[in-house]
Protein backbone atom coordinates (compact mmCIF):
# COMPACT_ATOMS: atom_id res chain seq x y z
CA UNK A 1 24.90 -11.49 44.42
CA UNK A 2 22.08 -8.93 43.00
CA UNK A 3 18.97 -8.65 44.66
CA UNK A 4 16.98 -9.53 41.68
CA UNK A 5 13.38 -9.64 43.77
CA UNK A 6 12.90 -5.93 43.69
CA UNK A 7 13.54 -5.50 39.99
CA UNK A 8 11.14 -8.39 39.58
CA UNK A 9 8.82 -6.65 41.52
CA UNK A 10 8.78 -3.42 39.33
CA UNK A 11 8.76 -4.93 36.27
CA UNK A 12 5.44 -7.20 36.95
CA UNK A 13 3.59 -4.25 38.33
CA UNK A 14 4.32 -0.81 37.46
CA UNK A 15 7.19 -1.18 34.70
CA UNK A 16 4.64 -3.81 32.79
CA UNK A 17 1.70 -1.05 32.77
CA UNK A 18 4.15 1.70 31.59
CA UNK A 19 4.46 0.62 27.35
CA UNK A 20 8.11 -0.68 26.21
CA UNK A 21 9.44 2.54 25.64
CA UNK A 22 8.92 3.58 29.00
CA UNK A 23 10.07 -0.07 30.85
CA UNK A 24 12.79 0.27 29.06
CA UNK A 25 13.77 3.50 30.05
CA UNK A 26 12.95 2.90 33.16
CA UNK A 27 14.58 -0.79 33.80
CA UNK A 28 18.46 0.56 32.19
CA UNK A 29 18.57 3.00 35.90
CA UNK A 30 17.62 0.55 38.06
CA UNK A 31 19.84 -1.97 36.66
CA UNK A 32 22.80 0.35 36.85
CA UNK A 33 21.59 1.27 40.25
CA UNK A 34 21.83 -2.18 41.35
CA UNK A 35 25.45 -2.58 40.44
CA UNK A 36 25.36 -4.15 36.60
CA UNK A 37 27.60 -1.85 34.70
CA UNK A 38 25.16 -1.43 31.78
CA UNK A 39 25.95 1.29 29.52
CA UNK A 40 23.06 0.49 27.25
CA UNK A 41 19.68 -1.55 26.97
CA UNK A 42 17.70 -2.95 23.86
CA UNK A 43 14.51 -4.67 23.71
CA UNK A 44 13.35 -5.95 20.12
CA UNK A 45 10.34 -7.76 19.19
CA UNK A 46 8.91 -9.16 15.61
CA UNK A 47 5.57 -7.33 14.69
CA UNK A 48 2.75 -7.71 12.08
CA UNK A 49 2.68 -4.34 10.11
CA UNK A 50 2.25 -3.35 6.16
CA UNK A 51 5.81 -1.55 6.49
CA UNK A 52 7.49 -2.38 9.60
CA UNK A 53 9.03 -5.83 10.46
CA UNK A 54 10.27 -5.30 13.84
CA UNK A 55 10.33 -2.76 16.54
CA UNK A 56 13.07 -2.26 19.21
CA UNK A 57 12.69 -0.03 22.77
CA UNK A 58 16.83 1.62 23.12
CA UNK A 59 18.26 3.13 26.42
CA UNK A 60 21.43 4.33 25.78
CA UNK A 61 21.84 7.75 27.38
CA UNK A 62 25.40 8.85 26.68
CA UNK A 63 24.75 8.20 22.96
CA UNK A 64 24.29 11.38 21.30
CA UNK A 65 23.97 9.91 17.42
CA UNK A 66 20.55 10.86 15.47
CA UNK A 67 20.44 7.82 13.95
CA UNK A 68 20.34 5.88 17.36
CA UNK A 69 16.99 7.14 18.43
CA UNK A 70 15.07 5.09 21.50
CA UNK A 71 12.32 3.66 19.57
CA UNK A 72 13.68 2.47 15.87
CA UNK A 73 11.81 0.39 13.51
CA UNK A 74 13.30 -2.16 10.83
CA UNK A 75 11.18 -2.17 7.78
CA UNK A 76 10.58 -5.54 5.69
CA UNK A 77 13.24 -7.08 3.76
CA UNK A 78 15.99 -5.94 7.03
CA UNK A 79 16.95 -9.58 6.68
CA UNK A 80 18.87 -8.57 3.98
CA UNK A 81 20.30 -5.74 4.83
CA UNK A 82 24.47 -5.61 5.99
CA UNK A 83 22.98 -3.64 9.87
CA UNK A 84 21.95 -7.12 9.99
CA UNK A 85 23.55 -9.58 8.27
CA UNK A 86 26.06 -11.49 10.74
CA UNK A 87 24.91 -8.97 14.09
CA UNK A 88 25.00 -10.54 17.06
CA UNK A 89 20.90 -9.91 16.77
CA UNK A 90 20.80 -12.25 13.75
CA UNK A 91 22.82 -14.69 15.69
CA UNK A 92 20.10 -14.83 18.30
CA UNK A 93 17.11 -14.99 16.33
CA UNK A 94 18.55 -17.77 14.18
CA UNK A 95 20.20 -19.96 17.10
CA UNK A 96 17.64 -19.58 19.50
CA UNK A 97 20.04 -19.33 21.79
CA UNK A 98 22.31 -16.20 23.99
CA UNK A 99 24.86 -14.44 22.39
CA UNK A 100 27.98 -12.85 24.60
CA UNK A 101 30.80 -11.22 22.86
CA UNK A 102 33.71 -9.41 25.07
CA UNK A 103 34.94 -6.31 22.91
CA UNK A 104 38.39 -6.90 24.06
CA UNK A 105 41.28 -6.86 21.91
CA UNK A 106 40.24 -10.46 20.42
CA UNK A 107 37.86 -8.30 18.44
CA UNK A 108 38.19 -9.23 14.60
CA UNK A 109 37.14 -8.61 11.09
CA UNK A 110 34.83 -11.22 11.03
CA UNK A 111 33.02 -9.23 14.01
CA UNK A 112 29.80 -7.21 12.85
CA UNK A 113 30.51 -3.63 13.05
CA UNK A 114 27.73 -3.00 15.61
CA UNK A 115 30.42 -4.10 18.15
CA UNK A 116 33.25 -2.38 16.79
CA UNK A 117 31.67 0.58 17.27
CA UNK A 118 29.79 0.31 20.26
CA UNK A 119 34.02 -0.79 21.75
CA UNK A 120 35.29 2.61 19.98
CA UNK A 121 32.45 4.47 22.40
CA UNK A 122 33.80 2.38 25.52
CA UNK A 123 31.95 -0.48 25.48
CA UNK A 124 33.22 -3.97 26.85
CA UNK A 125 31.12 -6.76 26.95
CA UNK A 126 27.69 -7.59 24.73
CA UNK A 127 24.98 -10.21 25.95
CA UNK A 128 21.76 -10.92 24.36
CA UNK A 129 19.45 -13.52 24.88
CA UNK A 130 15.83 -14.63 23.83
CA UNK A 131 12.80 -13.54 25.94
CA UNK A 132 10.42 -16.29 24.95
CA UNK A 133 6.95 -15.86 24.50
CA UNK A 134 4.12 -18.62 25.61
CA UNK A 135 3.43 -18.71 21.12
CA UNK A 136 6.91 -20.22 21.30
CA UNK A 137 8.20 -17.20 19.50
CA UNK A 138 10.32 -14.35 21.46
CA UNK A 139 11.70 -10.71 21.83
CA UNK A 140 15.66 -10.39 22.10
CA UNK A 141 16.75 -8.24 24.63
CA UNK A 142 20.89 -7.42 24.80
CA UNK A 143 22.53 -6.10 27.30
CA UNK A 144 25.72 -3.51 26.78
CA UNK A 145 28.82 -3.16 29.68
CA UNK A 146 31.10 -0.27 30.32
CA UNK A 147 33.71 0.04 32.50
CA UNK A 148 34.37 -3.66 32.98
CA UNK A 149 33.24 -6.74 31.13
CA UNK A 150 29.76 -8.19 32.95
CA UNK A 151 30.36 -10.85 35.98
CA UNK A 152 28.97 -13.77 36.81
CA UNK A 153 26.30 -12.81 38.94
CA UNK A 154 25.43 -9.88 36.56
CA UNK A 155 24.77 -12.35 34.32
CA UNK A 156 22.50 -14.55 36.31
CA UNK A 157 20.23 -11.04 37.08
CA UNK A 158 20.28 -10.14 33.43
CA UNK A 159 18.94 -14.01 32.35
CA UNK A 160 16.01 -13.36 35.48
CA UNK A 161 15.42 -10.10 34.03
CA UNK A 162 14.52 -11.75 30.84
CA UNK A 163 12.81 -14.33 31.51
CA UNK A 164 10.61 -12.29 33.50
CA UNK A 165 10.50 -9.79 30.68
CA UNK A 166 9.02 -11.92 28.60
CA UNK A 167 5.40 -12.48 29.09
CA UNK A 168 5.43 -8.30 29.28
CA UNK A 169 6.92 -8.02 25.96
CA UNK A 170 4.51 -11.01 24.66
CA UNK A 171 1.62 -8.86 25.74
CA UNK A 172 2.75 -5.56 24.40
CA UNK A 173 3.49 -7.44 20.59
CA UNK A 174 -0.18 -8.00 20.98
CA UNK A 175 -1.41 -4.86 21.27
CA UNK A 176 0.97 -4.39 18.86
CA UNK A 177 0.03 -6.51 16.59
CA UNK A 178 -3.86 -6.16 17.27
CA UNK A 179 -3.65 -2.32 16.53
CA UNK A 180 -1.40 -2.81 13.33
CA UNK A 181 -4.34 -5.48 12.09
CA UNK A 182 -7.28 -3.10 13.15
CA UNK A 183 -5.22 0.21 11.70
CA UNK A 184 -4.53 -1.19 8.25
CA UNK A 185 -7.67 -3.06 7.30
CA UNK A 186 -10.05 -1.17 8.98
CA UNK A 187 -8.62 2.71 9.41
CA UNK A 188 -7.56 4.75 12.38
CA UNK A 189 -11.09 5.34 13.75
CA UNK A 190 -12.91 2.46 12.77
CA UNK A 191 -10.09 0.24 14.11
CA UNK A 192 -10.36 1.73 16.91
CA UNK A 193 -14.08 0.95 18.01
CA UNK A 194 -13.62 -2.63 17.01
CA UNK A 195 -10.51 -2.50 19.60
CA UNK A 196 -12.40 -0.16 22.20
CA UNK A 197 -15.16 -3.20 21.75
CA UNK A 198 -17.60 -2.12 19.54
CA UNK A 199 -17.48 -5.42 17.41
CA UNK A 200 -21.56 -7.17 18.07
CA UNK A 201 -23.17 -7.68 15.15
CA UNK A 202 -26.04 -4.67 15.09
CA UNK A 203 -23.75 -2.12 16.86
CA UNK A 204 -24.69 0.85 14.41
CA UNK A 205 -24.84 4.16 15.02
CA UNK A 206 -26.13 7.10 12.42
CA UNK A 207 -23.98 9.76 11.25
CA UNK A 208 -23.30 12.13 9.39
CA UNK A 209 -20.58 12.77 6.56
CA UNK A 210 -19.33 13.34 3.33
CA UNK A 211 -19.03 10.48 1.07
CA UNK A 212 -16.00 10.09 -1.34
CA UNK A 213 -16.73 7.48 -4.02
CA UNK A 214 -14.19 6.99 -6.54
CA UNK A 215 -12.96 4.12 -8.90
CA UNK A 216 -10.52 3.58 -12.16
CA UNK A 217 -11.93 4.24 -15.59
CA UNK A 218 -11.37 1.56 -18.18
CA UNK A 219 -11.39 -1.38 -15.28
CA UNK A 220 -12.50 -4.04 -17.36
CA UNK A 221 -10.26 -2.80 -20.58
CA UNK A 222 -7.06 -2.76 -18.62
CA UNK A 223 -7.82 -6.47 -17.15
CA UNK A 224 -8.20 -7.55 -20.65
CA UNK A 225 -5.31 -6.02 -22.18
CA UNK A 226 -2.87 -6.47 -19.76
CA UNK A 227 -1.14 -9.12 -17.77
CA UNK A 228 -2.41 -9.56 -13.69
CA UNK A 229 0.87 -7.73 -12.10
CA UNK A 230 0.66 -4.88 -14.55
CA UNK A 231 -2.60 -4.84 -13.40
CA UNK A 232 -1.98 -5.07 -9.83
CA UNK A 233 0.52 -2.46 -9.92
CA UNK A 234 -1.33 0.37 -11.00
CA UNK A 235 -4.39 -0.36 -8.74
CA UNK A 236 -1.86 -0.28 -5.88
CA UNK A 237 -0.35 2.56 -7.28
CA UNK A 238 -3.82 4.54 -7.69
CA UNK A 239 -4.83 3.30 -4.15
CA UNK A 240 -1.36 4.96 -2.93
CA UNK A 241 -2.51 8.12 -4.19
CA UNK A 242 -6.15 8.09 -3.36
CA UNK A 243 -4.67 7.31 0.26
CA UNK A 244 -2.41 9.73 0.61
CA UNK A 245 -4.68 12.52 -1.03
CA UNK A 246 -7.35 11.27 1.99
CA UNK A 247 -5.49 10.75 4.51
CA UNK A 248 -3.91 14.06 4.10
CA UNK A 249 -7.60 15.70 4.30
CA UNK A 250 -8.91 14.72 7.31
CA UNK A 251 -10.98 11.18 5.61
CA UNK A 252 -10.86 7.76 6.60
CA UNK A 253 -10.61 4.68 3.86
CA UNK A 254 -13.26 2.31 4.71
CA UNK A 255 -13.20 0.19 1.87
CA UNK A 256 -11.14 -1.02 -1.09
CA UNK A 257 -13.67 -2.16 -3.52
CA UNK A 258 -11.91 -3.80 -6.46
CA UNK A 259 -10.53 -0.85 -8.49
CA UNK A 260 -12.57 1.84 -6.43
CA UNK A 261 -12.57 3.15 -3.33
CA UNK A 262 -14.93 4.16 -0.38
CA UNK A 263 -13.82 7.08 2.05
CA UNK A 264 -15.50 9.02 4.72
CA UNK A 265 -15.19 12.63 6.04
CA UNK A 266 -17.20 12.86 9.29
CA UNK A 267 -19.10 15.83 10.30
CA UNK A 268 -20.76 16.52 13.99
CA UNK A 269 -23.78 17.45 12.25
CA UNK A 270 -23.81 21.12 12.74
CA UNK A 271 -23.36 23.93 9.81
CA UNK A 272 -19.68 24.46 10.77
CA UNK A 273 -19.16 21.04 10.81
CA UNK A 274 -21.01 19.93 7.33
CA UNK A 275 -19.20 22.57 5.12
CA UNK A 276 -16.04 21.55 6.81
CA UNK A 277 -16.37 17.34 6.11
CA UNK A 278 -17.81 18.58 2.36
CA UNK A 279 -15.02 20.78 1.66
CA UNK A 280 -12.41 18.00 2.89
CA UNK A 281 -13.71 15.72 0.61
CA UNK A 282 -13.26 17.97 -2.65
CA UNK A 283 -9.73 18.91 -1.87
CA UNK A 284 -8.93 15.41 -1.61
CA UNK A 285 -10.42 14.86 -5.06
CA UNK A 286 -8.40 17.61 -6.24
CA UNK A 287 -4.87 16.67 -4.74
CA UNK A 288 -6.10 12.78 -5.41
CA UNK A 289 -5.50 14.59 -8.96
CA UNK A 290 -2.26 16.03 -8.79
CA UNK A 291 -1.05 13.36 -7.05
CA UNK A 292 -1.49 11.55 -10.00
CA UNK A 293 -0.04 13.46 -12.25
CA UNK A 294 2.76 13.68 -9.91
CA UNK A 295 3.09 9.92 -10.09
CA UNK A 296 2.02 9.53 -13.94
CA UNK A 297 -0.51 7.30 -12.97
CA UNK A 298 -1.36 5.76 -16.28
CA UNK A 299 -5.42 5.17 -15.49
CA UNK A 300 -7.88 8.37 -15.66
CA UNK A 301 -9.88 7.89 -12.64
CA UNK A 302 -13.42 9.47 -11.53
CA UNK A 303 -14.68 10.60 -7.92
CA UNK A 304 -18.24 11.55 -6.89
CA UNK A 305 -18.91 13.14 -3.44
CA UNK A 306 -22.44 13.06 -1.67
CA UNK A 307 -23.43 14.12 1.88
CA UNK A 308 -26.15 12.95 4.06
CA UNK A 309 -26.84 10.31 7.03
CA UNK A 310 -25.40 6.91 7.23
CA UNK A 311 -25.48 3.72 8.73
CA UNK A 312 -21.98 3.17 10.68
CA UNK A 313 -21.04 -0.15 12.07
CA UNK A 314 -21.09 -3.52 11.91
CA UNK A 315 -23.01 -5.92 10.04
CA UNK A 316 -23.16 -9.68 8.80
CA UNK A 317 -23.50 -13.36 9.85
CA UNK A 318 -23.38 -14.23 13.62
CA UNK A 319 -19.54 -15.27 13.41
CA UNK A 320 -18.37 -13.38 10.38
CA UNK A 321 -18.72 -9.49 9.99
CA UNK A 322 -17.62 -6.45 8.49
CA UNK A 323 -17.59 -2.46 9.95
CA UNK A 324 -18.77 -0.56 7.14
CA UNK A 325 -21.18 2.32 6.01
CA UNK A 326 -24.76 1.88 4.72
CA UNK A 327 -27.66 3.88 4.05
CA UNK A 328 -29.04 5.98 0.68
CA UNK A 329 -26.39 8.43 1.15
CA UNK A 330 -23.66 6.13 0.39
CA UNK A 331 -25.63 4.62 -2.58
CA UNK A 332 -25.89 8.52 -4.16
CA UNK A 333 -22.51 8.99 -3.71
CA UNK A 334 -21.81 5.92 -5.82
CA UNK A 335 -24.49 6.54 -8.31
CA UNK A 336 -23.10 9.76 -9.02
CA UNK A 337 -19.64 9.05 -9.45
CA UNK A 338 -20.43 6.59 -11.89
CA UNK A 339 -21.56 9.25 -14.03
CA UNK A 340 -18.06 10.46 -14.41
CA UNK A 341 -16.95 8.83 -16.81
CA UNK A 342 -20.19 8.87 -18.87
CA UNK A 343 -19.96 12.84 -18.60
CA UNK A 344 -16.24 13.17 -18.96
CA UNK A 345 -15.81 14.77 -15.84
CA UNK A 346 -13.05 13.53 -12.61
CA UNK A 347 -14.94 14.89 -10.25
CA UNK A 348 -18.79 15.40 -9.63
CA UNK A 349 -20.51 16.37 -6.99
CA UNK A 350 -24.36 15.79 -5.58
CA UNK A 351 -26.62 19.26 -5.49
CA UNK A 352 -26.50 19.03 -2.07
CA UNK A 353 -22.58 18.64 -1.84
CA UNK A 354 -22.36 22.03 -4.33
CA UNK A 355 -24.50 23.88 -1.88
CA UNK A 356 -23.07 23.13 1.37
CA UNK A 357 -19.46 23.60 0.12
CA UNK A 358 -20.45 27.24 -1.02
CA UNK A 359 -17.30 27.02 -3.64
CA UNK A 360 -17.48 27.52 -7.41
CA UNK A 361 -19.18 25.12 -9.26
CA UNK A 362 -20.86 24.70 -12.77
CA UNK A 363 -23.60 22.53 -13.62
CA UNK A 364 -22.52 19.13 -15.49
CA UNK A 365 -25.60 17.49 -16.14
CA UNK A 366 -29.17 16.56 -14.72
CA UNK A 367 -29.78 12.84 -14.21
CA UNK A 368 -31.67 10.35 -13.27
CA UNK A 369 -29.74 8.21 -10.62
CA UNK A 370 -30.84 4.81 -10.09
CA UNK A 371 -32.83 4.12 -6.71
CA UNK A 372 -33.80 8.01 -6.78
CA UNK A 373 -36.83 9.23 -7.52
CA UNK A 374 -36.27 12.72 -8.55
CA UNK A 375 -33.43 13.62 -11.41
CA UNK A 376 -30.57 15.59 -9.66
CA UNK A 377 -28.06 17.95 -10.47
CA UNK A 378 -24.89 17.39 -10.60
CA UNK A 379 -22.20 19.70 -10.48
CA UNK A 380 -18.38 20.10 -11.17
CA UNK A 381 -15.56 22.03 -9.28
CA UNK A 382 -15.34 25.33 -11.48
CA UNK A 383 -11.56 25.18 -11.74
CA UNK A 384 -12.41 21.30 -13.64
């Protein structure tokens, strides 16, 4: 018999506060060490993300393969895919139940390859099992043997071990999950405040930063003329490129707003600091540009750049609200991209953008932008 009470004990206090990764590494030793002859350790869980489907925590340390790395991540549509398809880890998640195959000579054709080649490496004995979550949903975690095939009592730890794992690996799909909710609708910064607790109607702070307005030319045209997922396409496609051309420059997406989009390049306020966020948000016009020629985007597009104070936080109704930007700063920088496409220019910037930057510019046009009193320049990249 195993003395399970002192793995217990680890896992519900410090192993629990360590992350996945980390339990996991930590948990494969002191299983070993306790006499379960456990050449390697997985621990898999579902999670809600844009690209990835499902996440799983590996301890395997005589495994010296690149494409067995300790944290790997199974991207949607794995379902289909032959890793999958008929694995011992499809077996699970569809019967609910364990799993135990000896890799013994019985070992067939109709056997997923996973095992074959995890018995080709030594291995002789598989056992995975559901970790079930309070939701009524689980994790899988499997359990590898060396040297001889896992005993009875090994077997008895490992189901403890799970079923103690479970409300550990139910907390970190949470955070998981909440961070993958806060990341993709509300960016990398902004997601986390809300998660750090800044989500109270009225929690605003003023800032300042460069504002990148931008939106597709012809909007109303293209709706008209051509069917929805045509249409759907190439705004996703244009959003791809107007996110990787800001994310690659420093910005944040706060908003996608129909065909346009709303970014922001944060400055601390000082001189350094406002010719830095000003310049960030011109050369992601510019590569938003190339990118698109890159990816023959099919839509001309137009992006205006202002920068000044704003409004940053949350606002609405007392049970429904929204982390955005607000102020007259944000309002110029839409006002004067809309003028791109009126002045045949992809990229204009306010007067006070072109004199901050300190790069080449050339005057486009003097206009009167709505909600402003006084006309203002407005001024292209020289190189436009």
């Amino acid at each position: 018999m195993h003395d399970a009470a002192s793995l217990i004990r680890w896992i519900v206090t410090a192993g629990r506060l360590q992350g996945l990764r980390s339990l996991t590494d930590g948990l494969g030793p002191r299983l070993r060490d306790a006499g379960v002859p456990l050449m390697r350790l997985r621990i898999g869980m579902r999670t809600t993300h844009p690209l990835i489907a499902a996440l799983s925590f590996i301890w395997d340390p005589d495994s010296d393969d690149p494409d067995n790395p300790a944290l790997q991540s199974a991207t949607h549509g794995m379902e289909q895919r032959s890793n999958y398809v008929g694995s011992p880890m499809e077996i699970i998640a569809t019967t609910e139940e364990p799993y135990r195959r000896r890799l013994d000579d019985s070992l067939g054709a109709d056997d997923h390859l996973i095992l074959h080649e995890l018995k080709a490496r030594g291995a002789t004995d598989w056992y995975g099992r559901p970790s079930w979550f309070a939701t009524g949903s689980f994790g899988i975690v499997i359990f590898v043997a060396d040297r001889h095939e896992f005993s009875d009592a090994d077997i008895a730890l490992l189901d403890t071990v799970t079923d103690v794992l479970g409300p550990v690996i139910e907390a970190w799909t949470h955070h998981h999950l909440a961070t993958a909710i806060a990341t993709s609708y509300l960016g990398p910064r902004t997601g986390q405040r809300v998660l750090d607790g800044q989500i109270t109607r009225g929690d605003i702070e003023t800032t300042q930063a460069a504002i990148l307005f931008s939106d597709i030319r012809g909007w109303t045209a293209l709706n008209a003329a051509e069917p929805p997922d045509t249409v759907l396409d190439i705004a996703n496609r244009y959003f791809e490129v107007m996110s990787d051309a800001i994310d690659g420059n420093g910005g944040e997406i706060l908003k996608f707003l129909g065909d346009g989009i709303l970014a922001l390049f944060p400055s601390d306020g000082t001189q350094t600091g406002k010719v830095q966020a000003c310049r960030q948000a011109l050369t992601t016009a510019r590569a938003a540009l190339d990118l698109a020629t890159t990816a023959a985007l099919p839509v001309p597009f137009g992006t205006g750049v202002h920068y000044g104070e704003v409004l940053y936080g949350n606002v609405g109704a007392r049970e429904r609200i929204d982390f955005t930007v607000l102020g007259q700063s944000v309002n110029i920088a839409s006002r004067v991209e809309a003028f791109c496409g009126r002045l045949g220019e992809p990229i204009l910037l306010s007067d006070t953008v072109a004199e901050i930057a300190g790069i080449a510019t050339r005057h486009a046009s003097t206009e009167t932008l709505k909600g402003v009193a006084a006309p203002m320049r407005l001024y292209a990249p020289a190189s436009s």
